[in-house]
Protein backbone atom coordinates (compact mmCIF):
# COMPACT_ATOMS: atom_id res chain seq x y z
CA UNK A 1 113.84 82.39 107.44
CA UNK A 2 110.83 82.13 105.19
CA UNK A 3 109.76 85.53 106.29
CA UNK A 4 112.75 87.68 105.90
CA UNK A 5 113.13 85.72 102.28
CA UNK A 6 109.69 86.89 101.68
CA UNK A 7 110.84 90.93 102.60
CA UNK A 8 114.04 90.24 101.08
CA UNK A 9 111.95 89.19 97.58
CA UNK A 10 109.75 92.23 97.91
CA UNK A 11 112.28 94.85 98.25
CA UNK A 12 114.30 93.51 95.48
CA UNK A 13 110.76 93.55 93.25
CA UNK A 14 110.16 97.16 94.56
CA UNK A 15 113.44 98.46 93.65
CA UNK A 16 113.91 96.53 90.00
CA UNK A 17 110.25 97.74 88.79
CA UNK A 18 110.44 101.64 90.60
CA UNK A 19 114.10 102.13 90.55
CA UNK A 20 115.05 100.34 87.15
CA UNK A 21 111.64 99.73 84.90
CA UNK A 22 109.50 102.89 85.95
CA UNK A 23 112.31 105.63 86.19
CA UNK A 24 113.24 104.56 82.89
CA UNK A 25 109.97 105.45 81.55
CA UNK A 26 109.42 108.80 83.19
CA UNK A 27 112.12 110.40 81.34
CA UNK A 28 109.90 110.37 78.63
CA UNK A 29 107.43 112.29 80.26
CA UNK A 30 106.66 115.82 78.87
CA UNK A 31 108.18 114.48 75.16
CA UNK A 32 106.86 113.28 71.84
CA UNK A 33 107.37 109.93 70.14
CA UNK A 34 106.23 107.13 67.56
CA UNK A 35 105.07 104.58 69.20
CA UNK A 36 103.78 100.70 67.96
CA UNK A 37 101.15 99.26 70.43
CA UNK A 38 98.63 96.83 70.96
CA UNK A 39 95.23 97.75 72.48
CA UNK A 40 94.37 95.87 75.78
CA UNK A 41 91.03 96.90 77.10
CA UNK A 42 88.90 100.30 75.37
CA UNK A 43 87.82 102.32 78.48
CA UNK A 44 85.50 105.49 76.80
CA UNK A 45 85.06 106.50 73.66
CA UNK A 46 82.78 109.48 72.54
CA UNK A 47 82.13 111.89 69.26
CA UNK A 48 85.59 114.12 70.37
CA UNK A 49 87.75 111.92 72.83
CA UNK A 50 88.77 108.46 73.33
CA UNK A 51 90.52 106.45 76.29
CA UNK A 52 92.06 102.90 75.86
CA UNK A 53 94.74 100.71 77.76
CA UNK A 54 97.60 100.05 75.89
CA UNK A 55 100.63 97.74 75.89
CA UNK A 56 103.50 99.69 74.27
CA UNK A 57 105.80 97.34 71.54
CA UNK A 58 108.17 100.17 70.79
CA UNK A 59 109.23 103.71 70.97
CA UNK A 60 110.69 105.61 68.30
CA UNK A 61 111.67 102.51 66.75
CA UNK A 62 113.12 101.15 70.06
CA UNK A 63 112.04 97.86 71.56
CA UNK A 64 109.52 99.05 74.63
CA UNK A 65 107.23 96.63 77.22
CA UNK A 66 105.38 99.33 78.46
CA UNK A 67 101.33 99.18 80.01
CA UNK A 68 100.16 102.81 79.38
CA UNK A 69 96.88 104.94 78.98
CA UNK A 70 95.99 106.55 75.86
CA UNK A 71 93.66 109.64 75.11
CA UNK A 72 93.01 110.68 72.21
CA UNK A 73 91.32 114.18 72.02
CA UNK A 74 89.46 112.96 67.95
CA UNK A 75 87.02 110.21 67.50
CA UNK A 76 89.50 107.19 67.26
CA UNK A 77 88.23 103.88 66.07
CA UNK A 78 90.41 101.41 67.81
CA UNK A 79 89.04 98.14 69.09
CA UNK A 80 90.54 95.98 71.53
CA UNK A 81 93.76 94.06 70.16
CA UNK A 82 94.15 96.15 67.13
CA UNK A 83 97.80 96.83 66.77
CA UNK A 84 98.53 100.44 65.49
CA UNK A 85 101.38 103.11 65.29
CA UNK A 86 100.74 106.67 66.64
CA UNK A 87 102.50 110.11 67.41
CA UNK A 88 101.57 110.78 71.13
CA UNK A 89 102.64 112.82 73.75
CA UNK A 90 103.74 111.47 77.42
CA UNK A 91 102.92 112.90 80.57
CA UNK A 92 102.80 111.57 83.88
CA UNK A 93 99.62 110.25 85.58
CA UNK A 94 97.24 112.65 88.07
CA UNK A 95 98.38 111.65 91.70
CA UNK A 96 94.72 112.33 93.24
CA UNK A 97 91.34 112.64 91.32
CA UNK A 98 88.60 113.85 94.03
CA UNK A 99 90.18 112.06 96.76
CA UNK A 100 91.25 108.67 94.74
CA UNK A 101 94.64 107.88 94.66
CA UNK A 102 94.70 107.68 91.25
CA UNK A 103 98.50 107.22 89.90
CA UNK A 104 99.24 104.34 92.94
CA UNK A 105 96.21 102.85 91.74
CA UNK A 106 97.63 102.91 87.94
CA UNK A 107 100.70 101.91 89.39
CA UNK A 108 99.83 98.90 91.03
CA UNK A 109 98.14 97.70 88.09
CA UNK A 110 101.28 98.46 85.84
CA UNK A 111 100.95 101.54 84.36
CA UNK A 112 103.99 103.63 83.81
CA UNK A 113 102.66 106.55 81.61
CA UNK A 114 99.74 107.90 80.35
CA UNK A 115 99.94 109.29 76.54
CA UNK A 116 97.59 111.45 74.52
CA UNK A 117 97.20 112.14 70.70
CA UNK A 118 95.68 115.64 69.77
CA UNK A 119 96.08 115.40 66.34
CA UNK A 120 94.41 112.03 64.52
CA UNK A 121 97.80 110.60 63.00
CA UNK A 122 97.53 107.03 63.41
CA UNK A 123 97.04 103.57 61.35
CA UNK A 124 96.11 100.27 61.98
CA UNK A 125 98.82 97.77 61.25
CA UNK A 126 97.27 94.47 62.68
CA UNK A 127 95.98 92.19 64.74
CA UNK A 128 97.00 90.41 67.66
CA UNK A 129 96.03 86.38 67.19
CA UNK A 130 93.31 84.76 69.61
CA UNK A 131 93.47 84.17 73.10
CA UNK A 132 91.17 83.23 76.28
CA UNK A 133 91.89 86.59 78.17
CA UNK A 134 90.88 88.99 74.94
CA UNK A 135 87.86 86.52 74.10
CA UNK A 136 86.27 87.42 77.48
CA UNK A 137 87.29 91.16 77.16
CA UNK A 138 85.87 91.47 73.82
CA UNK A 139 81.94 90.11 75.36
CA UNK A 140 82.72 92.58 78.57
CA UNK A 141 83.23 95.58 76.07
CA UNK A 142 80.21 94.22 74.21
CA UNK A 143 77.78 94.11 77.43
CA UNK A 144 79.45 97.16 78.77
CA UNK A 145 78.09 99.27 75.24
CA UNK A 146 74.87 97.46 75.66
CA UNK A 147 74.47 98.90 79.16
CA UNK A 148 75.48 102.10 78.16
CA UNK A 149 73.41 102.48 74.91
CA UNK A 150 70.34 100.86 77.27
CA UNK A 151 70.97 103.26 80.42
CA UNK A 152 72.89 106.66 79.33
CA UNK A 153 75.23 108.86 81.51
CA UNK A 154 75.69 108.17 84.92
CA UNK A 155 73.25 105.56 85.98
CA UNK A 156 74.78 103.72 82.76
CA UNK A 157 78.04 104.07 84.52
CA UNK A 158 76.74 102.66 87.94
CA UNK A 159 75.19 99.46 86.38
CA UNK A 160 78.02 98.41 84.68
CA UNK A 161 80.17 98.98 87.80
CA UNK A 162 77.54 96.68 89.77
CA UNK A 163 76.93 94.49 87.13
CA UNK A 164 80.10 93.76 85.29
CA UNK A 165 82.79 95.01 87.60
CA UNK A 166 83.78 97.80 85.58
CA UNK A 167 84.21 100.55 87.57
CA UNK A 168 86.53 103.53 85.38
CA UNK A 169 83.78 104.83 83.93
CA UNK A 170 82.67 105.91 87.17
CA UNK A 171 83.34 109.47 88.31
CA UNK A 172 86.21 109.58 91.18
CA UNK A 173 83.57 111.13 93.69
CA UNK A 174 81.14 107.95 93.53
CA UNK A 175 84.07 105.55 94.18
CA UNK A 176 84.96 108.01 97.08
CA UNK A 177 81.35 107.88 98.39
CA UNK A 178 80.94 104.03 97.97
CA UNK A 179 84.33 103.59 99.75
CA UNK A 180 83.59 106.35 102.47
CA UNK A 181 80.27 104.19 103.27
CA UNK A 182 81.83 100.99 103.34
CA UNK A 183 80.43 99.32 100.50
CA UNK A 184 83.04 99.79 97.57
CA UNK A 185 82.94 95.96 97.42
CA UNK A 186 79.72 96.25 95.98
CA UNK A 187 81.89 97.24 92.91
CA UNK A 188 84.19 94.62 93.16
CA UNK A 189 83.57 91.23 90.37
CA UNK A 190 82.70 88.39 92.80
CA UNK A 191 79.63 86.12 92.77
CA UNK A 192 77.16 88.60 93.37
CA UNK A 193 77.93 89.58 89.83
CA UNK A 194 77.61 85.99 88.68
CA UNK A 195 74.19 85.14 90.12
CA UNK A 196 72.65 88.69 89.00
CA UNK A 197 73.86 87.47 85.41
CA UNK A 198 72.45 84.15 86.02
């Protein structure tokens, strides 16, 4: 009984977040819109492009709870829980990247959408208060700059993957090669990270 309440829990999950909360979202996809959002986590920035993980608050004035990517194609000086507004595009996430699943990935870690600002139309409106989570993000962004200052382009990349867990900087064809030889949990945070840091 336990077992087929388990399935029973599992398809209903499946079908309210793909059927109701995703499809909902993908009929924005290809369209433009105002959005209000919170940054959770800055990914890459450079000179001409930047790439953050958002949480989405609204959507042309509508309430949203959406967990999306952002590019920007301009230098964009966004830091992690800023809260901003911005005119973006949507468009759906890449299915495969070199061999790496990468929109079930995205998926499975919440994503519905990816969006992407061309021109550089956005403002800072706030800040999102303290909290435990965002404290430890902030000194992960910190030591992931400091690696990446210290140790430039890909090798930069690698050590932060192996020493901080942070692996989307890393091109899709070294994740395929460290999963191909059986040591993608290498890249994984676990206490190998924790006694190199020690």
């Amino acid at each position: 009984i336990l077992l087929c309440a388990a399935a029973a829990f599992a398809f209903l999950s499946s079908y309210l977040y793909f059927d109701n909360y995703y499809a909902g979202y993908t009929r924005l996809i290809n369209t433009q819109a105002d959005i209000k959002a919170s940054v959770a986590k800055v990914i890459y920035t450079s000179d001409y492009a930047c790439y953050y993980e958002i949480h989405v608050n609204e959507i042309d004035g509508n309430r949203a709870d959406a967990k999306m990517k952002l590019e920007t194609e301009y230098r964009c000086e966004l830091s992690p829980d800023d809260i901003f507004s911005m005119r973006v595009t949507f468009f759906d996430m890449e299915e495969d990247v070199n061999g790496y699943a990468e929109k079930r990935i995205a998926l499975s870690k919440g994503f519905v959408l990816s969006a992407r600002s061309a021109e550089p139309n956005y403002s800072i409106t706030g800040r999102i208060g303290f909290s435990i989570s965002r404290f430890f993000a902030y000194y992960n962004q910190v030591m992931l700059d400091r690696i990446t200052n210290a140790a430039p382009g890909d090798t930069g990349k690698l050590v932060s993957a192996l020493f901080l867990g942070n692996q989307e900087l890393l091109p899709a064809v070294v994740k395929r090669d460290f999963r191909r030889t059986g040591i993608s949990h290498m890249l994984a945070v676990s206490g190998m990270h924790l006694s190199i840091l020690a």
